[in-house]
Protein backbone atom coordinates (compact mmCIF):
# COMPACT_ATOMS: atom_id res chain seq x y z
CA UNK A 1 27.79 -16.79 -4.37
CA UNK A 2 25.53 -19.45 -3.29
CA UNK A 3 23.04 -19.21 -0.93
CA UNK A 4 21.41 -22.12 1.25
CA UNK A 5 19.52 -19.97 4.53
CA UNK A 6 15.65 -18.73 3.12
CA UNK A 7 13.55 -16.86 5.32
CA UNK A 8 10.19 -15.58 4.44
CA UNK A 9 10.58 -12.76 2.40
CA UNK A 10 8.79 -10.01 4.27
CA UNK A 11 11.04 -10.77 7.06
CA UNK A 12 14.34 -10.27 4.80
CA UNK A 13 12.27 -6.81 3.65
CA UNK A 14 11.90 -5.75 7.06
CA UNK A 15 15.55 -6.37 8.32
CA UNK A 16 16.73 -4.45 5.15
CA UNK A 17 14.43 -1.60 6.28
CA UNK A 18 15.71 -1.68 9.73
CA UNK A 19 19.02 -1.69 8.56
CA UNK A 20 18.09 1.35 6.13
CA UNK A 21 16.57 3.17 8.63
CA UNK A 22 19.97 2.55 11.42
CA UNK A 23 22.26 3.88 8.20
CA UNK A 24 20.21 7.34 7.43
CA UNK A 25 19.95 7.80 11.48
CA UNK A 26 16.13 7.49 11.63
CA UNK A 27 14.01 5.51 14.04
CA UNK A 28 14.26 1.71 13.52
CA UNK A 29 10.21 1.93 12.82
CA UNK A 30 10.75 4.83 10.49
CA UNK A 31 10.23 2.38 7.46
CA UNK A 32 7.87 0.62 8.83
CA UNK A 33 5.48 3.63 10.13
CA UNK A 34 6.49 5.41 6.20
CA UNK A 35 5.13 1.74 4.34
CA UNK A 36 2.09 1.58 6.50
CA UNK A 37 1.34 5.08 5.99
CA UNK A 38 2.04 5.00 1.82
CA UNK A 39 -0.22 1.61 1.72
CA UNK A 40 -2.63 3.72 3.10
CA UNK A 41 -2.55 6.26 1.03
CA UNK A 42 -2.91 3.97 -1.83
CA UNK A 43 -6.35 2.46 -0.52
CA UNK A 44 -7.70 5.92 0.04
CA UNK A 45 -7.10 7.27 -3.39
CA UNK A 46 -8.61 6.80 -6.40
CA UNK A 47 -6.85 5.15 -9.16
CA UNK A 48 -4.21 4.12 -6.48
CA UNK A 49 -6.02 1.46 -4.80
CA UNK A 50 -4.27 -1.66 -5.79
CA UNK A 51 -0.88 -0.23 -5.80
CA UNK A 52 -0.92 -0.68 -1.46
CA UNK A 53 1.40 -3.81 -1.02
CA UNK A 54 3.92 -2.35 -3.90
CA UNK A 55 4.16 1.08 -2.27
CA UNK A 56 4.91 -0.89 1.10
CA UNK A 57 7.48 -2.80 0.10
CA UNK A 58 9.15 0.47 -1.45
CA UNK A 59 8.80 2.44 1.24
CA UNK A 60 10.36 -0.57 3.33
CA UNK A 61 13.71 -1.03 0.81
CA UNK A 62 14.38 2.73 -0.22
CA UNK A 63 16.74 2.80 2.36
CA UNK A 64 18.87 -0.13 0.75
CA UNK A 65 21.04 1.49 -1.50
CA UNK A 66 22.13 3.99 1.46
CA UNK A 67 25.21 1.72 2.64
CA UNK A 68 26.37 0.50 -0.64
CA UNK A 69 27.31 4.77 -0.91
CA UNK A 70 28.65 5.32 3.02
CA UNK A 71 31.90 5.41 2.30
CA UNK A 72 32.13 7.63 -0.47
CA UNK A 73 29.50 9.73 2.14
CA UNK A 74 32.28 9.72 4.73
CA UNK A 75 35.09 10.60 2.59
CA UNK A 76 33.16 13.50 1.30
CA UNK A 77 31.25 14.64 4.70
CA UNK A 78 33.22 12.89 7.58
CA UNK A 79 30.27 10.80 9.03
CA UNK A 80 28.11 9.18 6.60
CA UNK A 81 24.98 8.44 9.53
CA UNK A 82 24.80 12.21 10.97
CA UNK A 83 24.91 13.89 7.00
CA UNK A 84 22.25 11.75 6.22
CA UNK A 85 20.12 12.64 9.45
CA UNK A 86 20.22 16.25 8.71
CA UNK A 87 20.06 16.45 5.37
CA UNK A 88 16.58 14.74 6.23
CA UNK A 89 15.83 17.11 9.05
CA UNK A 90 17.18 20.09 7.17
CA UNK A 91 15.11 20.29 3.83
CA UNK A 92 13.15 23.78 4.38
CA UNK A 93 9.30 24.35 3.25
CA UNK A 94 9.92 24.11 -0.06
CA UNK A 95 11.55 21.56 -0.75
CA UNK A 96 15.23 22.15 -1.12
CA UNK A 97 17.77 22.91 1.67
CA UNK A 98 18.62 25.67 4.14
CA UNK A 99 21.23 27.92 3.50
CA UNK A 100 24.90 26.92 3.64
CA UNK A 101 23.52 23.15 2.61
CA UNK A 102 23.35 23.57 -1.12
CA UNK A 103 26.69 22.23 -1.32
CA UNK A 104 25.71 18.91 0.67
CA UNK A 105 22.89 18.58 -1.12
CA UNK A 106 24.45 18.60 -4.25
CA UNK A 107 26.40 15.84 -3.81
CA UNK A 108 23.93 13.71 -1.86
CA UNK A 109 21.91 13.94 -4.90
CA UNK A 110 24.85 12.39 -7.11
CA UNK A 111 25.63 9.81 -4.50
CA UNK A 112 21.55 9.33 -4.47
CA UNK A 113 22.25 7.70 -8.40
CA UNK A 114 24.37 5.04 -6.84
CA UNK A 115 21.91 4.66 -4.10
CA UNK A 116 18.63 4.00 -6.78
CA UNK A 117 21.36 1.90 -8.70
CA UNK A 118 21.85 0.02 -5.86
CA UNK A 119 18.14 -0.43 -4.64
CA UNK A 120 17.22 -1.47 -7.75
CA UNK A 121 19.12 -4.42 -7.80
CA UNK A 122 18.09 -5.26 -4.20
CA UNK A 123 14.42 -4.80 -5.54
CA UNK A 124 15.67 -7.54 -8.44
CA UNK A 125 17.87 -10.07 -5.82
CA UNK A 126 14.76 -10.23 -4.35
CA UNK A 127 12.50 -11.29 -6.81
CA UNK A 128 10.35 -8.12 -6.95
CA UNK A 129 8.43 -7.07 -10.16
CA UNK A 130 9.87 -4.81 -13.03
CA UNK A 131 7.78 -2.03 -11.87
CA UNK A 132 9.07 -2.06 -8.14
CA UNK A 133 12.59 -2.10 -9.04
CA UNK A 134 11.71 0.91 -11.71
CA UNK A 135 10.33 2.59 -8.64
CA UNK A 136 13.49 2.01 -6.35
CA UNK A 137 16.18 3.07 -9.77
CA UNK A 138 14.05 6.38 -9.13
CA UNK A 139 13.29 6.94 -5.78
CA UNK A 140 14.32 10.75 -5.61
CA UNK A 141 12.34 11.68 -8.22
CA UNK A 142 10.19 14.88 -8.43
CA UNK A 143 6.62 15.68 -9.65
CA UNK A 144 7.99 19.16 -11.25
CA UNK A 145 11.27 17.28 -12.85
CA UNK A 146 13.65 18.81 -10.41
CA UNK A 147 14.46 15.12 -9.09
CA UNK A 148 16.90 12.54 -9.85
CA UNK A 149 18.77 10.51 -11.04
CA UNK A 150 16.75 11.11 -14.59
CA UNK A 151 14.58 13.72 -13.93
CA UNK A 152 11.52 12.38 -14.65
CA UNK A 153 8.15 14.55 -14.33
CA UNK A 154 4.57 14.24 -14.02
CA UNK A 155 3.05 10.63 -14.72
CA UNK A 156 6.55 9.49 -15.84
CA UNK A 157 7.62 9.11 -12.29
CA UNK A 158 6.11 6.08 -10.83
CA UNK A 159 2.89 6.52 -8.73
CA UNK A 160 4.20 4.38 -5.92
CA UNK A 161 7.47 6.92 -5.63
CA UNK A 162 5.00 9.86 -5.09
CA UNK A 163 3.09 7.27 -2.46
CA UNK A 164 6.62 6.68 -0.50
CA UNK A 165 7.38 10.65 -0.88
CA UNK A 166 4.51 11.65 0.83
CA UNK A 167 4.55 8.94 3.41
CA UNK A 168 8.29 9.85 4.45
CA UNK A 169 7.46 13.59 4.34
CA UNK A 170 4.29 12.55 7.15
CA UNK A 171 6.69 10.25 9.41
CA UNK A 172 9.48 12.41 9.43
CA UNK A 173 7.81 16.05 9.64
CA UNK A 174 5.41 15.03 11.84
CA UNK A 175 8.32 14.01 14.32
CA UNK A 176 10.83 16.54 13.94
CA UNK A 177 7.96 19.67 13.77
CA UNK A 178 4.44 18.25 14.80
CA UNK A 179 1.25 18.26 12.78
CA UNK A 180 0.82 21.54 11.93
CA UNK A 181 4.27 22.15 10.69
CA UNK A 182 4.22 18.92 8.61
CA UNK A 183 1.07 19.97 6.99
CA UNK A 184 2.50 23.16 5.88
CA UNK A 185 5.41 21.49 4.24
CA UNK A 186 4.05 18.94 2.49
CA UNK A 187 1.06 22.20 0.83
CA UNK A 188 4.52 23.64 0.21
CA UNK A 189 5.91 20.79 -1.66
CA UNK A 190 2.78 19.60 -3.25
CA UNK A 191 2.43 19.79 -7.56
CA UNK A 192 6.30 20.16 -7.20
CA UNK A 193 7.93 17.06 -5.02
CA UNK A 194 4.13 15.17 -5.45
CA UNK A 195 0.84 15.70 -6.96
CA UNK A 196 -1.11 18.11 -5.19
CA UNK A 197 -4.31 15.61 -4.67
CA UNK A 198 -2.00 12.96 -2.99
CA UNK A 199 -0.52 15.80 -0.37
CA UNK A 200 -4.25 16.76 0.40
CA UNK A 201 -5.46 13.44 0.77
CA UNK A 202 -2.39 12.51 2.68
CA UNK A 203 -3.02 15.77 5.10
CA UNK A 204 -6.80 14.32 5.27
CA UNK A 205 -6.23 11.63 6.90
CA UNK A 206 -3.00 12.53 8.66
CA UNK A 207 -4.27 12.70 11.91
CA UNK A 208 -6.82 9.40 12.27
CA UNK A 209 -3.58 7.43 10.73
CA UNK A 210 -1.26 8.37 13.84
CA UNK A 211 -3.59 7.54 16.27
CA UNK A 212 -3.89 4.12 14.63
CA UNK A 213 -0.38 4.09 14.11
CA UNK A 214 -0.18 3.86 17.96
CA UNK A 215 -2.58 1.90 18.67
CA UNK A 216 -0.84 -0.83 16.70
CA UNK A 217 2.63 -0.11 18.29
CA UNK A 218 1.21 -0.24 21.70
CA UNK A 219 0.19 -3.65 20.44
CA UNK A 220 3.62 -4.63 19.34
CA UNK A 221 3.20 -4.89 15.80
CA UNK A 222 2.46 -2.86 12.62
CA UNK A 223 -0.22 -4.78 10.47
CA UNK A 224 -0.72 -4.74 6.69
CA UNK A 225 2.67 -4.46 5.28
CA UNK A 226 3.46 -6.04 2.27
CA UNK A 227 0.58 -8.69 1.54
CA UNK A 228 1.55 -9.68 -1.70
CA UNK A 229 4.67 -11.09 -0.66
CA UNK A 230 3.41 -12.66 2.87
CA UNK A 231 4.12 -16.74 0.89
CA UNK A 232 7.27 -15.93 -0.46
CA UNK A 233 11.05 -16.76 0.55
CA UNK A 234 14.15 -15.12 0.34
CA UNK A 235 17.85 -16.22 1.31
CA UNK A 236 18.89 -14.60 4.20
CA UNK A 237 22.80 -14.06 2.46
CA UNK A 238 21.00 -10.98 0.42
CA UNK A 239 20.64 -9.43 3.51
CA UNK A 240 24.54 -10.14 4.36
CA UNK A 241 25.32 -8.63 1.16
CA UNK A 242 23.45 -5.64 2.23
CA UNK A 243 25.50 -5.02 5.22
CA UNK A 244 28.42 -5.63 3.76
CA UNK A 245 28.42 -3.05 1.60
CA UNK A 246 29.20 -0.54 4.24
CA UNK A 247 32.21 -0.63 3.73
CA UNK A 248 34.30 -1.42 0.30
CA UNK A 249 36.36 -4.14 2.17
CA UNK A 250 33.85 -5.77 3.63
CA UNK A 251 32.49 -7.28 0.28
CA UNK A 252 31.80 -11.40 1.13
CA UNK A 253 32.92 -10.90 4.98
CA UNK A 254 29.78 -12.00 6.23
CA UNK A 255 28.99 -15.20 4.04
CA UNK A 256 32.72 -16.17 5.03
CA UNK A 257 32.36 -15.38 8.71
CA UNK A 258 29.13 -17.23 8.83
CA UNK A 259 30.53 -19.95 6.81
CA UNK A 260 33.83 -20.18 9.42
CA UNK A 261 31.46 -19.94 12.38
CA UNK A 262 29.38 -23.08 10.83
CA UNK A 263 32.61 -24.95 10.47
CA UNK A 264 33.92 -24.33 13.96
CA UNK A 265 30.38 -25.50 15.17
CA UNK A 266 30.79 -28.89 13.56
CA UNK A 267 33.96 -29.67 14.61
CA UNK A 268 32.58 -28.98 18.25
CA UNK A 269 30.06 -31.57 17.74
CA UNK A 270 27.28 -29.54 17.54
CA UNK A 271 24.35 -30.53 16.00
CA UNK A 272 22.82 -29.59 12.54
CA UNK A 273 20.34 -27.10 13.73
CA UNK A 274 23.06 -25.47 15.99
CA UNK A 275 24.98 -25.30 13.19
CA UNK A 276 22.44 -23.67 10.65
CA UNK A 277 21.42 -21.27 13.99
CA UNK A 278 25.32 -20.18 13.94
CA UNK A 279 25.74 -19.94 10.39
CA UNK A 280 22.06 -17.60 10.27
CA UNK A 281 23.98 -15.53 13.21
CA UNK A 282 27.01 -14.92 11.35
CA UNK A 283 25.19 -13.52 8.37
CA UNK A 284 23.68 -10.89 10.17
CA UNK A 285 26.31 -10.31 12.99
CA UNK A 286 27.40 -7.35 11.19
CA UNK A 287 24.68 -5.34 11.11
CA UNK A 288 25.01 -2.71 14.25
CA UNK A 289 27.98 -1.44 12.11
CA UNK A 290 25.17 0.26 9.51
CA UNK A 291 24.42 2.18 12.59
CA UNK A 292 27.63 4.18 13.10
CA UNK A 293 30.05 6.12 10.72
CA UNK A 294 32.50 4.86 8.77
CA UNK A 295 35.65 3.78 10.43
CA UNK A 296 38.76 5.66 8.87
CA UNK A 297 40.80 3.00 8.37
């Protein structure tokens, strides 16, 4: 389909994070907090250093393959948002799930291969490298080769993955147990769901990074996020694709709602920058729906 509304590129990044974070029932600054933190991990470790605006922009889109799967997640769990949500808050110390879960995890992990599917070609709509969209096709992933979808191990899983892995583990732990509790999980999970040096350096500075954290939110806005992208553009219809694919009939609804909604503003007389401000609306109108479950229709 063609596409005629750009927007600066980090923008377009963010709103897909925002909308990632709404569909797995996190935080709308989950992303954001999780890319800060992984960009940070990256300049504090050695051999990592110039991998900090790739492992933000991961962090920010690995979330963007989660709709493209939410109905096949609501056929198989009954609400696609809440599964998500506590499959997150349910994963025990070392690393796999609670008892009575194994089931649900075992299919979230074969829906996760159309999620990293998915992602990937996000990561390549977007113009982002061959080595981020590698990293998003393999976002679940484990140091010890328990991960998927190709059970990679060791240095064959992409550095920046382990980056994201350990940031998530530090946003969401921290929130759902505290400090303490998140530091025991992520010892518990380190040399098997990330190298050990990355979990210690991570615990390190754990503290000093949520202070700053807030510091910045207090101010309104998280700094440092994706440099490397800060002069590029992206169309703003990638990010109506992404909401669209909620649900399986939704597919183009957004490009044709905004393109209706453009067309009703002209024959109003309104003028060309109301019009473009419509059609911009209707891309995005849809996106409080990857927020809720899907509808049972």
């Amino acid at each position: 389909m063609p596409t005629t509304s750009a927007v600066p590129l980090l923008d377009a990044i963010r709103a897909i994070a925002f909308v990632g974070d709404l569909a797995m029932g996190q935080p709308t600054d989950h992303s954001l907090r999780t890319a800060w933190m992984a960009s940070r991990l990256a300049q504090v470790t050695e051999g990592y250093e110039d991998l900090c605006s790739q492992a933000s922009i991961i962090a920010l889109l690995r979330w963007s393959g989660c709709t493209a799967n939410a109905h096949e997640f609501a056929l198989t769990f009954g609400d696609d948002v809440s599964q998500r949500q506590s499959l997150l808050a349910m994963q025990s110390s070392d690393g796999g799930f609670k008892s009575g879960t194994r089931q649900s995890a075992t299919a979230f992990f074969a829906l996760s291969r159309i999620h990293c599917e998915v992602a990937g070609e996000i990561g390549d709509l977007l113009g982002q490298s061959e080595d981020v969209q590698f990293s998003l096709r393999h976002l679940f992933e484990s140091f010890d080769g328990s991960g998927a979808p190709g059970g990679l191990a060791g240095d064959a899983v992409p550095p920046c993955v382990y980056l994201m892995s350990v940031a998530g583990d530090l946003e969401i732990l921290h929130r759902l147990y505290g400090v303490e509790r998140a530091i025991e999980v992520i010892r518990a999970r380190a040399d098997r769901q990330y190298p050990g040096h990355l979990a210690e350096r991570a615990i390190a500075n754990l503290r000093p990074w949520l202070l700053e954290l807030e510091t910045m939110q207090t101010a309104g806005h998280i700094d440092g996020l994706g440099d490397g992208v800060s002069d590029q553009s992206a169309p703003l219809e990638i990010l109506a694709d992404v909401i669209d694919l909620k649900l399986p009939w939704m597919t183009g609804h957004s490009r044709l709602s905004a393109t209706l909604a453009r067309n009703a503003a002209e024959q109003m007389g309104l003028d060309k920058d109301a019009q473009g401000r419509i059609y911009r609306a209707g891309l995005i109108h849809g996106i409080a729906l990857c927020g809720s479950s899907s509808p049972k229709y």
